[in-house]
C-alpha atoms as a PDB file:
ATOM      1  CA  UNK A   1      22.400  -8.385 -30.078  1.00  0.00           C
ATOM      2  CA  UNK A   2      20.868  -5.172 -30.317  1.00  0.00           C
ATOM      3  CA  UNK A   3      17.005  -4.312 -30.276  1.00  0.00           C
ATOM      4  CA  UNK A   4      17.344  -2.406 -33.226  1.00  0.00           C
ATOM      5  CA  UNK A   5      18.593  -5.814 -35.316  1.00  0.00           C
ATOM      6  CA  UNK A   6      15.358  -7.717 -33.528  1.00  0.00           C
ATOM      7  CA  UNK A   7      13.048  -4.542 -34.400  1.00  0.00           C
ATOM      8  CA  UNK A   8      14.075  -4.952 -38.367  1.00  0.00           C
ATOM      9  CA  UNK A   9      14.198  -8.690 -38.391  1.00  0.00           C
ATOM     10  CA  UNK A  10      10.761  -8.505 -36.978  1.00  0.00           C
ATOM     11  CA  UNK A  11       9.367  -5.649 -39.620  1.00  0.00           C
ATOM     12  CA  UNK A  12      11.254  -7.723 -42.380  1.00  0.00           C
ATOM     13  CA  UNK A  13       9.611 -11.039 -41.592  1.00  0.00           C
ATOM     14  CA  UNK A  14       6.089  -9.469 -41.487  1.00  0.00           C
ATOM     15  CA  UNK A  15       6.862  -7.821 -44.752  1.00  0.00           C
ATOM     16  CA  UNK A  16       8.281 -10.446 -46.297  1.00  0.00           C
ATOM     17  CA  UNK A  17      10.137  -7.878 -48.511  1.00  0.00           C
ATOM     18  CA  UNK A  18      13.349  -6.281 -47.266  1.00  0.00           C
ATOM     19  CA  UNK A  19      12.539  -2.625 -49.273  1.00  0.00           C
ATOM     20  CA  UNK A  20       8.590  -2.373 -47.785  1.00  0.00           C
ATOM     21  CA  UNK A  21      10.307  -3.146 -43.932  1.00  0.00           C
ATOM     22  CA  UNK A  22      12.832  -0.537 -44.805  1.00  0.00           C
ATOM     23  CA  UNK A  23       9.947   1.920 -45.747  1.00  0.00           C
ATOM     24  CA  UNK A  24       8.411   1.022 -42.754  1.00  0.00           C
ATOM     25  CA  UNK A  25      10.709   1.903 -40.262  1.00  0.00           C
ATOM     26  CA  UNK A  26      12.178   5.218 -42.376  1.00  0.00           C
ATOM     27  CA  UNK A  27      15.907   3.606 -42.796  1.00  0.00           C
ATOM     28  CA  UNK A  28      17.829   2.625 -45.629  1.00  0.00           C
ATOM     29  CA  UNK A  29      17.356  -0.296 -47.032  1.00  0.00           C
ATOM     30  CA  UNK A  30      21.132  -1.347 -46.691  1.00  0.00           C
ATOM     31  CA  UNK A  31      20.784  -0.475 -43.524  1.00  0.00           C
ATOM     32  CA  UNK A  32      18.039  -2.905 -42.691  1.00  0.00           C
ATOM     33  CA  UNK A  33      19.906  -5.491 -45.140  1.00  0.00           C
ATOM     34  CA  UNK A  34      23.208  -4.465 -42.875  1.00  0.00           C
ATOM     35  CA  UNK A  35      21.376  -5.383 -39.431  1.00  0.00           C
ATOM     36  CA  UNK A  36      19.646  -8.436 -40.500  1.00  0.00           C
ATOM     37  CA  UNK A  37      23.188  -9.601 -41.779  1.00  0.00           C
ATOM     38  CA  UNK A  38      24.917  -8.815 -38.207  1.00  0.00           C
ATOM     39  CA  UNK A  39      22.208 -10.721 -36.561  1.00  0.00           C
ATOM     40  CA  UNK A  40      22.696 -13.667 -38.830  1.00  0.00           C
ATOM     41  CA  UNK A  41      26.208 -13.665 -37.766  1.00  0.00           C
ATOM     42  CA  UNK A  42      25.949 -13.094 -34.078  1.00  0.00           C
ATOM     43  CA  UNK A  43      22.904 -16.411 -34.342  1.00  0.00           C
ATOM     44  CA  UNK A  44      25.427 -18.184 -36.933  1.00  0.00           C
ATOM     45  CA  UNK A  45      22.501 -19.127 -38.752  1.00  0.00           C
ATOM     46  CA  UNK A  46      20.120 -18.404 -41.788  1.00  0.00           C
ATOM     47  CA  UNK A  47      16.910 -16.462 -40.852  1.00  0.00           C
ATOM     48  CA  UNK A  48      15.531 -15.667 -43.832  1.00  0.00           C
ATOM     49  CA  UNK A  49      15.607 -17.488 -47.628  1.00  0.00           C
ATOM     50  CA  UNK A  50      16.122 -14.490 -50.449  1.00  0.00           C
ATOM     51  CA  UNK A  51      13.323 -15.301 -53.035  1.00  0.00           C
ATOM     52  CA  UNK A  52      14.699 -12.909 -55.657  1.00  0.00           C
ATOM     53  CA  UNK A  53      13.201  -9.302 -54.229  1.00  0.00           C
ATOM     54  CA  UNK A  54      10.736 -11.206 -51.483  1.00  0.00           C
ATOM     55  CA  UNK A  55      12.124 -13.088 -48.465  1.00  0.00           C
ATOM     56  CA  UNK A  56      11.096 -15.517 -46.364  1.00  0.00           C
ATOM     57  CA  UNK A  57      11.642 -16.776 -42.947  1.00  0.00           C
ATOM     58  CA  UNK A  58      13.829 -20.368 -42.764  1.00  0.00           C
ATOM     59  CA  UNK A  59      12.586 -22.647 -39.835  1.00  0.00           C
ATOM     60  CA  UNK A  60      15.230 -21.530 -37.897  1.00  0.00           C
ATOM     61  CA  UNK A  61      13.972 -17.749 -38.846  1.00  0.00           C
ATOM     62  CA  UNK A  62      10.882 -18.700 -37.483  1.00  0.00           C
ATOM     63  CA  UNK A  63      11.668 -20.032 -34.050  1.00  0.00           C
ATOM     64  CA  UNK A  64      13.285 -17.045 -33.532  1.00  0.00           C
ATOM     65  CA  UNK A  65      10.479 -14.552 -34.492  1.00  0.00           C
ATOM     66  CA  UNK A  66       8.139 -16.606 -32.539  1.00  0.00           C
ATOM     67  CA  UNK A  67      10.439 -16.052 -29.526  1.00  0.00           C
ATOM     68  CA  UNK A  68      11.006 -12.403 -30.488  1.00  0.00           C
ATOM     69  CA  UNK A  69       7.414 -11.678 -30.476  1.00  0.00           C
ATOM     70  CA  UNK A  70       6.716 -12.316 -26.778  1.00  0.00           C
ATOM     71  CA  UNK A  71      10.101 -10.626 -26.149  1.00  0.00           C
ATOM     72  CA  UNK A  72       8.841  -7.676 -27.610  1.00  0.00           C
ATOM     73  CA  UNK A  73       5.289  -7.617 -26.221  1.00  0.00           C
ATOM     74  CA  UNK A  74       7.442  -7.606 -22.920  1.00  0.00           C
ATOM     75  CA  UNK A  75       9.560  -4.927 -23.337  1.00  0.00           C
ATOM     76  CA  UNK A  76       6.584  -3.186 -24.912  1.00  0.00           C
ATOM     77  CA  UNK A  77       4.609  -3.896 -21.281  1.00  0.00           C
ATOM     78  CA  UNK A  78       7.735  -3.299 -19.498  1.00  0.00           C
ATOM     79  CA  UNK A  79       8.323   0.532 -21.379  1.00  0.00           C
ATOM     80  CA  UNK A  80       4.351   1.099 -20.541  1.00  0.00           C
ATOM     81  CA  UNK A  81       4.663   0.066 -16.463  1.00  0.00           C
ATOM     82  CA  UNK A  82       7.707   2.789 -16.430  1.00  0.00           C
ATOM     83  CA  UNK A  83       5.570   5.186 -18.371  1.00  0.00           C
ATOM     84  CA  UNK A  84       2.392   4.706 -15.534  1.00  0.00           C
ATOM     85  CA  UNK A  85       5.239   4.792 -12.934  1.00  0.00           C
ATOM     86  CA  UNK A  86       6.255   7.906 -13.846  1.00  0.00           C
ATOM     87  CA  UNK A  87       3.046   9.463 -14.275  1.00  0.00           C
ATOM     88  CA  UNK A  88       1.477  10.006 -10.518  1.00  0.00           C
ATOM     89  CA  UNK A  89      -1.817  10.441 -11.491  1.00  0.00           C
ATOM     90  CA  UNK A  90      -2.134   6.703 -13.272  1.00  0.00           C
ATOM     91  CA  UNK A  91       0.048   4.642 -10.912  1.00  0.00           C
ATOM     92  CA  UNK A  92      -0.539   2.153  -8.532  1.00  0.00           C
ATOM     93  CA  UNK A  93       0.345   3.173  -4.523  1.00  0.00           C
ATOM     94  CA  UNK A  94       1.849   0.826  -2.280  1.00  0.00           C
ATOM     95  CA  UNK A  95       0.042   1.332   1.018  1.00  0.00           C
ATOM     96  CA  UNK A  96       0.483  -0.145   4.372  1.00  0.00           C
ATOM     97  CA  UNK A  97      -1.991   0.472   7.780  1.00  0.00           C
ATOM     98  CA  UNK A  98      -2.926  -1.384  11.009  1.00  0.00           C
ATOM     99  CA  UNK A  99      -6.431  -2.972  11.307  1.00  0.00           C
ATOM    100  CA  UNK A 100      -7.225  -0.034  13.708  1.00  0.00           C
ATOM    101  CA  UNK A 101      -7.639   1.928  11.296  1.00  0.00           C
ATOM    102  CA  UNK A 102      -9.010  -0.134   8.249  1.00  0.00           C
ATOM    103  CA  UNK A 103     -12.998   0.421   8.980  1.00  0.00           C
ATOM    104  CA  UNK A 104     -13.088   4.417   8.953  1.00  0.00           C
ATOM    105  CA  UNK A 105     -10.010   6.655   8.497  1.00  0.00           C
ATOM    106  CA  UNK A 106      -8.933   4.749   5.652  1.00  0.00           C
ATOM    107  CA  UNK A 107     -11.643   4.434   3.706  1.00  0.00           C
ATOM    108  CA  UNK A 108     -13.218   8.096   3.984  1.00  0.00           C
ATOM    109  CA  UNK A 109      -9.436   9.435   3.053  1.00  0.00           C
ATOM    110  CA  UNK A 110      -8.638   7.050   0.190  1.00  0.00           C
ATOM    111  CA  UNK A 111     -12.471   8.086  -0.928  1.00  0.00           C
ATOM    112  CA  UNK A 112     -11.438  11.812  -1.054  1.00  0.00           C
ATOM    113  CA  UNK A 113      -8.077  11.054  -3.272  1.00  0.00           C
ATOM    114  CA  UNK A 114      -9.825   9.020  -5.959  1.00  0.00           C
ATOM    115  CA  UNK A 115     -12.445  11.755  -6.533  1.00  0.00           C
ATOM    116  CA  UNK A 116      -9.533  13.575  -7.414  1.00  0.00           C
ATOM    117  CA  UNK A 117      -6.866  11.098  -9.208  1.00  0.00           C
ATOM    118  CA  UNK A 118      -9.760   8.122 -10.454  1.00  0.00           C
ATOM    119  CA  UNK A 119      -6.923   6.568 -12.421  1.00  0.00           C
ATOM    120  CA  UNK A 120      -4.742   5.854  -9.514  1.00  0.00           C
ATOM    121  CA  UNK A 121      -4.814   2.256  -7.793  1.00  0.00           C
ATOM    122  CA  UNK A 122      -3.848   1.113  -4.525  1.00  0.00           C
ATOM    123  CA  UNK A 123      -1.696  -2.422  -3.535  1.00  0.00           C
ATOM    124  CA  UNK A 124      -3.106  -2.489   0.276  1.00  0.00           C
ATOM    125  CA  UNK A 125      -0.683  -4.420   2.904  1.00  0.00           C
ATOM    126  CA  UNK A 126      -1.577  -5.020   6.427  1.00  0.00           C
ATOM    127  CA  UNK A 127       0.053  -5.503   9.994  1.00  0.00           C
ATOM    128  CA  UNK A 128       1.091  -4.306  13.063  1.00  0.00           C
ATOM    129  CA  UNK A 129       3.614  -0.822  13.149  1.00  0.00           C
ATOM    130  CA  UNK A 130       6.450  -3.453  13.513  1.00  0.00           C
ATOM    131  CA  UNK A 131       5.664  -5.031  10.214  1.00  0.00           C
ATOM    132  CA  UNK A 132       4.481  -1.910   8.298  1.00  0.00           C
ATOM    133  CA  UNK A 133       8.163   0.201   9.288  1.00  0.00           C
ATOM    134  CA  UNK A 134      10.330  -3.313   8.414  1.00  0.00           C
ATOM    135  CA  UNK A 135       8.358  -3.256   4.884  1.00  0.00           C
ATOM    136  CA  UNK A 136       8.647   0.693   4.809  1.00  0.00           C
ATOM    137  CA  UNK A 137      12.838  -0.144   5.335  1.00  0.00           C
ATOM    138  CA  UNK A 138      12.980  -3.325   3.301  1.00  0.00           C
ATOM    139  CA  UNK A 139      11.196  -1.018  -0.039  1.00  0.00           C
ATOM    140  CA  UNK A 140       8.330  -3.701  -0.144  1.00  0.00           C
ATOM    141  CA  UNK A 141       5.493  -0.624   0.442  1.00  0.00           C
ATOM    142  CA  UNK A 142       6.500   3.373   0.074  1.00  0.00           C
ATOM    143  CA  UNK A 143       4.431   4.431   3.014  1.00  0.00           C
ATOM    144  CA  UNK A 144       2.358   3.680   6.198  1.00  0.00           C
ATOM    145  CA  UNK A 145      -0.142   5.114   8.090  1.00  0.00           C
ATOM    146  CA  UNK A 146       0.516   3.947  11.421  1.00  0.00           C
ATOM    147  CA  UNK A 147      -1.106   4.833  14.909  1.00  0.00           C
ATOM    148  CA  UNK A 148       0.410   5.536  17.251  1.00  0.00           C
ATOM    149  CA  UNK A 149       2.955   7.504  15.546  1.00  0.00           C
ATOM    150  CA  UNK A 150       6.408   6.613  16.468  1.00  0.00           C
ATOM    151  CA  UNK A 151       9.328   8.958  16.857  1.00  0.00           C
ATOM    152  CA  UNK A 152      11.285   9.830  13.660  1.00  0.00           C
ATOM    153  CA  UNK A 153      14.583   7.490  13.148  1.00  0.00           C
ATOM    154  CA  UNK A 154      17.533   7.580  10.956  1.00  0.00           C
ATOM    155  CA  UNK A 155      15.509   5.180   8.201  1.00  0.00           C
ATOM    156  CA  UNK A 156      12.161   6.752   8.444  1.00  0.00           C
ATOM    157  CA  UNK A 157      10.128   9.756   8.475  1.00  0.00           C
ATOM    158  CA  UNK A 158       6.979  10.504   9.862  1.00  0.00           C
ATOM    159  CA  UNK A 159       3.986  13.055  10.349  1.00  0.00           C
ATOM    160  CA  UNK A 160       1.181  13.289  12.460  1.00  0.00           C
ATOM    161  CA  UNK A 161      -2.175  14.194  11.171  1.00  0.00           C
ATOM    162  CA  UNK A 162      -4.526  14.100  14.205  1.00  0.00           C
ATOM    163  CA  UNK A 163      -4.825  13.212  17.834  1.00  0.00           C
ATOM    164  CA  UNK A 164      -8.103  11.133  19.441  1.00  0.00           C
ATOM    165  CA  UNK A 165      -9.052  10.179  22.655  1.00  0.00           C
ATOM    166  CA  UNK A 166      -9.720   6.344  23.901  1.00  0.00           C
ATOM    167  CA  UNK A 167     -12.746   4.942  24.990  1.00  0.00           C
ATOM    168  CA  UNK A 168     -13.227   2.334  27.418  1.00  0.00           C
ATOM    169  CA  UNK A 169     -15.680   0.003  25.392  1.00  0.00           C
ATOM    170  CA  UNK A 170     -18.071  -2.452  28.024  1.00  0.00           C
ATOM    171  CA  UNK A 171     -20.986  -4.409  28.035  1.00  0.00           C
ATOM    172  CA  UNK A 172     -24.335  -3.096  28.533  1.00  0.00           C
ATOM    173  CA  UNK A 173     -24.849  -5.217  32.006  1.00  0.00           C
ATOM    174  CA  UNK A 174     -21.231  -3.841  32.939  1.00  0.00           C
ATOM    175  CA  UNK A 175     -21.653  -2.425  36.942  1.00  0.00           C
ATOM    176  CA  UNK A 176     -20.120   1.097  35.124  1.00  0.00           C
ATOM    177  CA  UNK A 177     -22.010   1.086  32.127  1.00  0.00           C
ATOM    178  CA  UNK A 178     -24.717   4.362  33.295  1.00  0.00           C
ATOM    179  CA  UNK A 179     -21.268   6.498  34.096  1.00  0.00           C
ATOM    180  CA  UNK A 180     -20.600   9.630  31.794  1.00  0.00           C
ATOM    181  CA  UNK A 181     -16.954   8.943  32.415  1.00  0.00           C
ATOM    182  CA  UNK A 182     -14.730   6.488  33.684  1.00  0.00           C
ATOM    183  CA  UNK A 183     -11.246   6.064  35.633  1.00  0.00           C
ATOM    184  CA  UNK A 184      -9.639   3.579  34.020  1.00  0.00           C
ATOM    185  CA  UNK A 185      -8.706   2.415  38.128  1.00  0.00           C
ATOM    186  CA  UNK A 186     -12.094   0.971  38.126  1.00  0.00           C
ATOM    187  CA  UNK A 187     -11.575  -1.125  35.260  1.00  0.00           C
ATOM    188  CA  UNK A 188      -8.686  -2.995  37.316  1.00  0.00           C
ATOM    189  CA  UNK A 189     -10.774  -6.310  38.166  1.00  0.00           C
ATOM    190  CA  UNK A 190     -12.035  -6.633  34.772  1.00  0.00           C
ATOM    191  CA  UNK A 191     -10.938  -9.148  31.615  1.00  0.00           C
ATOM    192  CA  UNK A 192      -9.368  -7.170  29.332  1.00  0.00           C
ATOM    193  CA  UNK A 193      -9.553  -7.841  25.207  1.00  0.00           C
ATOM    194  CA  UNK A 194      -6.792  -6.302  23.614  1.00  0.00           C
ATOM    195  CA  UNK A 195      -4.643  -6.626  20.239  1.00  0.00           C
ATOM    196  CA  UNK A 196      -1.739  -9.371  20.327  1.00  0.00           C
ATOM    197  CA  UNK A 197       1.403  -8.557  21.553  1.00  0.00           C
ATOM    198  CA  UNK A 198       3.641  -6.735  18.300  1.00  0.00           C
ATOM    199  CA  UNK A 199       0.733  -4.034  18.292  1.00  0.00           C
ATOM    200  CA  UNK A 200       1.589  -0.644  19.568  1.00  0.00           C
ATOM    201  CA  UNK A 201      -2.457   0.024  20.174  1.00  0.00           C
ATOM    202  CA  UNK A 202      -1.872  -2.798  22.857  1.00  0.00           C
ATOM    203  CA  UNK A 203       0.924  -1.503  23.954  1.00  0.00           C
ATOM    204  CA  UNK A 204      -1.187   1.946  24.460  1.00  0.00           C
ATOM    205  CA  UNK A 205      -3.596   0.312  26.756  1.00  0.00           C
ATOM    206  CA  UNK A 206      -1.136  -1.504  29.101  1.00  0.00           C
ATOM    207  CA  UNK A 207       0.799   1.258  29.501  1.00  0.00           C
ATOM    208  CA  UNK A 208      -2.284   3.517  30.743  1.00  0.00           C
ATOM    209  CA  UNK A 209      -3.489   0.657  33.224  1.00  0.00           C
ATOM    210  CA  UNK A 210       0.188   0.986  34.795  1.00  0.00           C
ATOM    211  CA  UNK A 211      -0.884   4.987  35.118  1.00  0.00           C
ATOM    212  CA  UNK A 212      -3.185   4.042  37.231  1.00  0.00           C
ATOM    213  CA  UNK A 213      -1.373   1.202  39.412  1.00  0.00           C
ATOM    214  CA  UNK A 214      -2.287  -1.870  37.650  1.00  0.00           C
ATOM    215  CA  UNK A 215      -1.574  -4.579  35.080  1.00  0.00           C
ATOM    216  CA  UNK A 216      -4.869  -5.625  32.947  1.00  0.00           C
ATOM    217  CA  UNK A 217      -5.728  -9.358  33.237  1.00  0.00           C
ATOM    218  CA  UNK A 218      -5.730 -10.040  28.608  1.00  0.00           C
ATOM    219  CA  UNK A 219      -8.505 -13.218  28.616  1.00  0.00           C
ATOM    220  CA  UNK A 220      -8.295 -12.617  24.877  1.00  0.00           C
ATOM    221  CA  UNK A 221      -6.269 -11.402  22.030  1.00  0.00           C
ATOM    222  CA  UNK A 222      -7.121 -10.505  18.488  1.00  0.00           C
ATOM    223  CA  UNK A 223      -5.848  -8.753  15.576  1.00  0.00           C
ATOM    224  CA  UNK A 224      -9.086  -8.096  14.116  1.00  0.00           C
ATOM    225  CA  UNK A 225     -11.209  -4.826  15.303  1.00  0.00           C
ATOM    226  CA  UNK A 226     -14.819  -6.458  14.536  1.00  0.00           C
ATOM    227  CA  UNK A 227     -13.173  -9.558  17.133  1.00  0.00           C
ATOM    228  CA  UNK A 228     -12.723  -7.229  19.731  1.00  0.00           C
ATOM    229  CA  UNK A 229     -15.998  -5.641  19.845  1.00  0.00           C
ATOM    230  CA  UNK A 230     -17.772  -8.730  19.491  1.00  0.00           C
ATOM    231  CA  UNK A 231     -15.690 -10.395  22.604  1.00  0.00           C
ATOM    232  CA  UNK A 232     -16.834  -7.427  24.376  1.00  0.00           C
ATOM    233  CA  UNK A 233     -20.557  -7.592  23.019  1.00  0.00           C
ATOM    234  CA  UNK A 234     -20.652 -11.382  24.354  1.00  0.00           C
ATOM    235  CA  UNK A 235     -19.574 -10.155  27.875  1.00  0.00           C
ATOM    236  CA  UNK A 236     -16.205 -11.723  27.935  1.00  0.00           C
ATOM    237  CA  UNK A 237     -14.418  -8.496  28.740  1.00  0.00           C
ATOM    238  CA  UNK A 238     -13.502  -4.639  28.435  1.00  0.00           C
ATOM    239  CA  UNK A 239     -11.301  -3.066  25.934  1.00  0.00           C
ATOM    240  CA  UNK A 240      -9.963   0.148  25.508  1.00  0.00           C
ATOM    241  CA  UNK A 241     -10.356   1.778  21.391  1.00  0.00           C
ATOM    242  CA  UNK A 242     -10.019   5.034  19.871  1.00  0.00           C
ATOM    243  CA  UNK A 243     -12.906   7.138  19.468  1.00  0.00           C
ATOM    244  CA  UNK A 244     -13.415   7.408  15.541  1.00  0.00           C
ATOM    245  CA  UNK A 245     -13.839   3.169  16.073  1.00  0.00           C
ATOM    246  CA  UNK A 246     -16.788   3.962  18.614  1.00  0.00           C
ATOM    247  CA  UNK A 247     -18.415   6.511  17.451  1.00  0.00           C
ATOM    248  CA  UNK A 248     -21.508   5.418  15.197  1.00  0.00           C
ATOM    249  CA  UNK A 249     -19.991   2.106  15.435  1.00  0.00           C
ATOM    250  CA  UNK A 250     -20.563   1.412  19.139  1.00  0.00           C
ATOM    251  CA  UNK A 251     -22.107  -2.530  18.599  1.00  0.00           C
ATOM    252  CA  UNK A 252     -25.237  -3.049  20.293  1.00  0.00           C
ATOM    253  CA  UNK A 253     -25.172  -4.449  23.499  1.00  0.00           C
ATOM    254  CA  UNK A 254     -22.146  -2.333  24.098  1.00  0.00           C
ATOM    255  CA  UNK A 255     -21.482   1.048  25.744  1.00  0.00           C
ATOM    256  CA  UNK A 256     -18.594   3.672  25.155  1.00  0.00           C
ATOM    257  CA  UNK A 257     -17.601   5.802  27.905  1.00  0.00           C
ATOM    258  CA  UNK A 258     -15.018   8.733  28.023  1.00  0.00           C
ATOM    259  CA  UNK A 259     -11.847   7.990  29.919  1.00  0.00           C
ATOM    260  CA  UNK A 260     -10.997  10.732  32.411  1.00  0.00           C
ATOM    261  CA  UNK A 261      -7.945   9.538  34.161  1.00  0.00           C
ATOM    262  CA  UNK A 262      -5.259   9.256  32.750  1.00  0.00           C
ATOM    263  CA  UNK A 263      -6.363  10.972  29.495  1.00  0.00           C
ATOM    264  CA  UNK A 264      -5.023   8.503  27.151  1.00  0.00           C
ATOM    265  CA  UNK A 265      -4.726   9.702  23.052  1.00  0.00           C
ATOM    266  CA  UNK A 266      -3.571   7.579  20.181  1.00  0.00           C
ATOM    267  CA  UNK A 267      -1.504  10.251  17.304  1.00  0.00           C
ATOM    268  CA  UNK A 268      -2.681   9.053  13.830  1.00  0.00           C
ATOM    269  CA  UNK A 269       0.126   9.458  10.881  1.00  0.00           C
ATOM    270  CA  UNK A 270       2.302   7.833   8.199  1.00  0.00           C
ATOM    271  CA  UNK A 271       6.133   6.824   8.108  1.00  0.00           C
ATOM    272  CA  UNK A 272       7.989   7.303   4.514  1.00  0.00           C
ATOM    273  CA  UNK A 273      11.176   6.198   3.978  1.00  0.00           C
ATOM    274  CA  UNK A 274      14.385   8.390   4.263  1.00  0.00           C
ATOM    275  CA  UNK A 275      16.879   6.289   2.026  1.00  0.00           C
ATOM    276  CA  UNK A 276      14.718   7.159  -1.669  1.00  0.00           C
ATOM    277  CA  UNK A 277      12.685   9.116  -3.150  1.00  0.00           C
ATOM    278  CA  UNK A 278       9.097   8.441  -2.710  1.00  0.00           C
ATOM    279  CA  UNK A 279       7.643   7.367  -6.662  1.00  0.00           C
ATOM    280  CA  UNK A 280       5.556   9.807  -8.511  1.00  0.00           C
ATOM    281  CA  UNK A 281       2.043   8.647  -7.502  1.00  0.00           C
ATOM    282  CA  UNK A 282       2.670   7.543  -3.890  1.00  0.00           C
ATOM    283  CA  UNK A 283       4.575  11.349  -3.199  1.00  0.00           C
ATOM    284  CA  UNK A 284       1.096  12.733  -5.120  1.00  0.00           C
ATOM    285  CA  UNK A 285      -0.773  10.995  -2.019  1.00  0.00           C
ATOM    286  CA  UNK A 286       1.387  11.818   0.549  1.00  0.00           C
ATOM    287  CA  UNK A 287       1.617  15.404  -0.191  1.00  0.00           C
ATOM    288  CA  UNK A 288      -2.555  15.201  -0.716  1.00  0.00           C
ATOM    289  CA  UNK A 289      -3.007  14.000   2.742  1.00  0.00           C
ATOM    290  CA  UNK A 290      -1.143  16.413   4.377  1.00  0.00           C
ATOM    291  CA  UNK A 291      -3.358  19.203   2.789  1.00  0.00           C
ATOM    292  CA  UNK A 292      -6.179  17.108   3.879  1.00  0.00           C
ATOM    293  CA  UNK A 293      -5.824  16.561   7.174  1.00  0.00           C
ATOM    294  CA  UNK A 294      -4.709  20.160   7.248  1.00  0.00           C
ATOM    295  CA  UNK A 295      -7.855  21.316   6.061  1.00  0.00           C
ATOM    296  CA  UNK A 296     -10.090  18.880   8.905  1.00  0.00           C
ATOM    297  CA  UNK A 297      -7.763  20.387  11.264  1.00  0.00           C
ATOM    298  CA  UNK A 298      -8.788  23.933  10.821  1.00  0.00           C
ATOM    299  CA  UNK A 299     -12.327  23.356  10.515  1.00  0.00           C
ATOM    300  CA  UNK A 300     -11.970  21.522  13.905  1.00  0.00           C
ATOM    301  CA  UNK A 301     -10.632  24.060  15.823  1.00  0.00           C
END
């Protein structure tokens, strides 16, 4: 069965005249007459009843068209999806990123791109970098922005668009809370509140307390950003979180201090895939937020 044979039968049985269908489409009208027949045969039954220059559609004629119509209205819908795929300025991008960075970096970039491309949407998926490279690899999102940034592997790419400095975020009644700085040393005999284990932001964190000689004490876990700050808000502990989560957002009853040994920095980025091409709209982002963050860059220096 071909789609030309359904695309007559359908004009034919609207018509209800094999010569206006013929019209219609710009064919022959023995060649309409010839397809019909062939799809007759390949069915092995009648679909339409000649009423001397006017046809009509048998009941079996009729089950089919019914059929045919939501066939078509698929493939119609189906033709139009490929169409917005390939067009990267009315597509839809598949975007993963970690709760870190879901409150500010996020939203003020995304912001920028749909002044630009309005028509573009946006499937958001969240999770830890573990989960956001295994869905980069598996296909099920295009790209990430991830943070830290890992190392480039043989499946995936990456690029770094900035660097920021951590904060040590404490209570207001904290015995360090008046210091303009902090070694992260005197942190040692404190509750820490950190992301679960999986997260590489937790990962940061533990692996600076070991700079200084010590293994933080986790009383509580979270995946959540607005969790963390309001475990430390109630007292219950000390965290460590990048500086763009702080700043303007410190919550009251908090403090955020500078951390002056060790200097620890979180690199802020996206993975891509190496194994296919990245689609029309989601290489249109990509290759905007490199000039972006490019631009910030040079105004910071």
């Amino acid at each position: 069965m071909e789609m030309r044979q359904v695309k007559y039968f359908m004009e034919v049985a609207r018509q209800e005249h094999v010569t206006e269908a013929a019209f219609l489409l710009h064919v022959a009208q023995s060649a309409v007459s010839r397809q019909i027949a062939k799809l007759e045969d390949e069915l092995g039954v009648e679909l339409f009843l000649r009423e001397g220059r006017s046809v009509r559609l048998t009941h079996a004629g009729r089950i089919f068209y019914d059929h045919a119509v939501i066939a078509m209205e698929a493939m119609d819908k189906a033709v139009q999806a490929i169409e917005d795929y390939l067009n990267p300025e009315a597509g839809k991008i598949r975007l993963g990123f970690p709760n870190s960075l879901a409150t500010k970096t996020l939203p003020r970039v995304i912001s920028a791109f749909r002044n630009q491309y309005s028509d573009v949407g946006f499937d958001f998926k969240q999770g830890s970098n573990r989960e956001l490279r295994d869905r980069v690899e598996k296909g099920e999102i295009d790209l990430a922005f991830v943070s830290p940034v890992p190392e480039p592997t043989a499946d995936i790419n990456t690029h770094v668009f900035f660097s920021e400095h951590m904060r040590a975020l404490i209570p207001t009644h904290h015995r360090h809370a008046k210091q303009v700085s902090i070694n992260l040393r005197d942190l040692m005999d404190d509750q820490f509140v950190l992301f679960r284990t999986g997260y590489d932001m937790r990962a940061l964190v533990i692996d600076a307390c070991k700079q200084v000689n010590f293994e933080p004490a986790v009383a509580f876990e979270s995946d959540d950003i607005y969790t963390i700050k309001g475990l430390v808000e109630a007292g219950l502990g000390v965290s460590l979180l990048p500086e763009t989560l702080l700043i303007d957002q410190t919550p009251v009853g908090t403090v955020s201090i500078p951390v002056s040994v060790p200097r620890v920095t979180r690199t802020v980025g996206v993975i891509i895939t190496k194994s296919r091409t990245l689609p029309p709209s989601e290489k249109l982002f990509y290759e905007f937020l490199i000039k972006y963050y490019n631009r910030l860059n040079e105004f910071s220096l």
